[in-house]
C-alpha atoms as a PDB file:
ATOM      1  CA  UNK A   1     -12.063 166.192 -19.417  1.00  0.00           C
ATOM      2  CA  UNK A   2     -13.040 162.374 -20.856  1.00  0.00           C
ATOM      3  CA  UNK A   3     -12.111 159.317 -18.226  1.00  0.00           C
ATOM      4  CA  UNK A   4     -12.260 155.853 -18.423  1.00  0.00           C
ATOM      5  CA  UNK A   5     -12.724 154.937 -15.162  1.00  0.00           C
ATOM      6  CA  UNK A   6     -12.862 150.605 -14.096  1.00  0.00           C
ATOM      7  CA  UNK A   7     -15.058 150.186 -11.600  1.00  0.00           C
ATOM      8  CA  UNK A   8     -17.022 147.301  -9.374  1.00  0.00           C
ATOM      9  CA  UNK A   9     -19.257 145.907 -12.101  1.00  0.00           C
ATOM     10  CA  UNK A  10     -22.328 145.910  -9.403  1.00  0.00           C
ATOM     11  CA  UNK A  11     -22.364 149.942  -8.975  1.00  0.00           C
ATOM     12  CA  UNK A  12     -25.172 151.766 -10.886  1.00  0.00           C
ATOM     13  CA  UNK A  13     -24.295 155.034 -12.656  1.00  0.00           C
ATOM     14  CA  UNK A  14     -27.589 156.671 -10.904  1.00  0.00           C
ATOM     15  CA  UNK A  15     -24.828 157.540  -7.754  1.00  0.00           C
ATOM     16  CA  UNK A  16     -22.798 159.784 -10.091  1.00  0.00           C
ATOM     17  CA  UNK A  17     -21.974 162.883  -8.552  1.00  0.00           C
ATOM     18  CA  UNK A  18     -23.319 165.687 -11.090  1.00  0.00           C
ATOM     19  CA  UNK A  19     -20.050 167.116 -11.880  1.00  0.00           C
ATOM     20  CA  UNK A  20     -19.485 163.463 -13.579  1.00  0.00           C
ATOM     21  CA  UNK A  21     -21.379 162.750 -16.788  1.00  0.00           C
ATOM     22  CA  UNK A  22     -21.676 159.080 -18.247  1.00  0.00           C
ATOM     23  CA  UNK A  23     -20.876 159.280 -21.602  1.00  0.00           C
ATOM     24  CA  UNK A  24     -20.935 155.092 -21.902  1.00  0.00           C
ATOM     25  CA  UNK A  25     -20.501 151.459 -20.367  1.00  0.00           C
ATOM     26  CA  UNK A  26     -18.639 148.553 -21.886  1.00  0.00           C
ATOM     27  CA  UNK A  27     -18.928 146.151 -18.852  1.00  0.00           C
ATOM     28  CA  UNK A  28     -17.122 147.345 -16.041  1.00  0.00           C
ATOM     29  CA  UNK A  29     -15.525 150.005 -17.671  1.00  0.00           C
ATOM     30  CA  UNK A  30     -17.462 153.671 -17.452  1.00  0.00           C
ATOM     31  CA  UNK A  31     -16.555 156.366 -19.785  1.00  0.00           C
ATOM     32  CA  UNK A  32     -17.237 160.016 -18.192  1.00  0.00           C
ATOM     33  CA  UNK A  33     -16.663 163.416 -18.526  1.00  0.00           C
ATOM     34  CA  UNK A  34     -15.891 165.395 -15.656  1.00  0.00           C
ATOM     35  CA  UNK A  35     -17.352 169.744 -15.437  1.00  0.00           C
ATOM     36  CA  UNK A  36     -14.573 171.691 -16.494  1.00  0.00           C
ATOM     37  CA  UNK A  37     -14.922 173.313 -13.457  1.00  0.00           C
ATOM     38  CA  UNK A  38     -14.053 170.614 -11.225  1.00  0.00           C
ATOM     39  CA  UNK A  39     -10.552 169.218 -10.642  1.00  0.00           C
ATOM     40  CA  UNK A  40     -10.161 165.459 -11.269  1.00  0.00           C
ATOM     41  CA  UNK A  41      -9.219 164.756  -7.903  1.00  0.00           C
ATOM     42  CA  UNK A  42     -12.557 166.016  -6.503  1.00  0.00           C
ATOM     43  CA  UNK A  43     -14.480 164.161  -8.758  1.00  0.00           C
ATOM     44  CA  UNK A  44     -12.811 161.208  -7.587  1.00  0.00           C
ATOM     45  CA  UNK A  45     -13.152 161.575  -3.901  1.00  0.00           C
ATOM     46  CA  UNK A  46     -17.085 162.218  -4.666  1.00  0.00           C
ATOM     47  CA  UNK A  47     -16.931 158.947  -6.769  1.00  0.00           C
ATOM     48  CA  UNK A  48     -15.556 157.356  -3.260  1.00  0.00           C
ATOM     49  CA  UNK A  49     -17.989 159.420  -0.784  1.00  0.00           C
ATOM     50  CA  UNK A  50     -21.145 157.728  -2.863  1.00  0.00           C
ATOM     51  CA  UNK A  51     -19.925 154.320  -2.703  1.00  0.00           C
ATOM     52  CA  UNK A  52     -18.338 153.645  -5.881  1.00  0.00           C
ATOM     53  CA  UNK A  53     -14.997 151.519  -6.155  1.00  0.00           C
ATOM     54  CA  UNK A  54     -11.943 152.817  -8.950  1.00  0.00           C
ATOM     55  CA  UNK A  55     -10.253 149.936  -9.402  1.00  0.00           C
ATOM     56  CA  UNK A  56      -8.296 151.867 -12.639  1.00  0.00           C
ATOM     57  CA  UNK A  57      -8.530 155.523 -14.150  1.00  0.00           C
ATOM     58  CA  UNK A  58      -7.170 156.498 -17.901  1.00  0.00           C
ATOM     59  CA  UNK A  59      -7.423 160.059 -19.163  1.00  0.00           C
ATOM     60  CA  UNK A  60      -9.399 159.822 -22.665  1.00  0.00           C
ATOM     61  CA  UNK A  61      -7.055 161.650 -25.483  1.00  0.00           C
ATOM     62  CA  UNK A  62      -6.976 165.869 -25.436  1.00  0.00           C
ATOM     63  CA  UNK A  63      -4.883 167.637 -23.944  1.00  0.00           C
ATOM     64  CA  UNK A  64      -1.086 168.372 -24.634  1.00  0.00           C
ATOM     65  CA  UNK A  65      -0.419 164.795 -25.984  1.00  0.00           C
ATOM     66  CA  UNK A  66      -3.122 164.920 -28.590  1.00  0.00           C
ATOM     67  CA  UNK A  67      -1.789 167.859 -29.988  1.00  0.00           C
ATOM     68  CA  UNK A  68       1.583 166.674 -30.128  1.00  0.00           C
ATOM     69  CA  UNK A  69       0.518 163.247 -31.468  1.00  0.00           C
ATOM     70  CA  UNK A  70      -1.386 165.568 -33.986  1.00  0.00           C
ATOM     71  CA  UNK A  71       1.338 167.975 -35.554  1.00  0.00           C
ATOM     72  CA  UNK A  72       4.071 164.968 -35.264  1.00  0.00           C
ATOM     73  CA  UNK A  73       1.781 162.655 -37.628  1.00  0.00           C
ATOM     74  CA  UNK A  74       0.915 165.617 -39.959  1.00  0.00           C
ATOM     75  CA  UNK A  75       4.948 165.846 -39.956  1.00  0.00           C
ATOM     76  CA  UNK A  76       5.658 162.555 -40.945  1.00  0.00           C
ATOM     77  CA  UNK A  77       2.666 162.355 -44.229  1.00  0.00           C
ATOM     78  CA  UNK A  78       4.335 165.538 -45.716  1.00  0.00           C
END
């Protein structure tokens, strides 16, 4: 599962838990992908036992929406 996760802008990636991968930074803003095997709730409180601030979290696309968003635009082309 793909996160962008806003955090402190003075935290260094080298604290991420390693069930969190960083995929990119744009400033504050890290984008990460969390183990499949991990619930997004426990990567969260690790992100919080190391030290690093969430200030905002946003699931990256996937998922049940993507695949609606997917078949309802294919819809509306035909």
């Amino acid at each position: 599962m793909r996160y962008r996760l806003r955090v402190a802008p003075d935290h260094v990636a080298e604290r991420l838990p390693a069930c969190i991968t960083l995929l990119a930074r744009e400033g504050d803003w890290w984008h990460v992908e969390i183990a499949n095997h991990v619930e997004p709730a426990t990567a969260w409180r690790q992100l919080l036992d190391a030290g690093i601030r969430i200030d905002e979290i946003h699931r990256e696309g996937g998922g049940l929406e993507a695949l609606y968003l997917a078949v309802t635009e294919a819809k509306e082309v035909s």
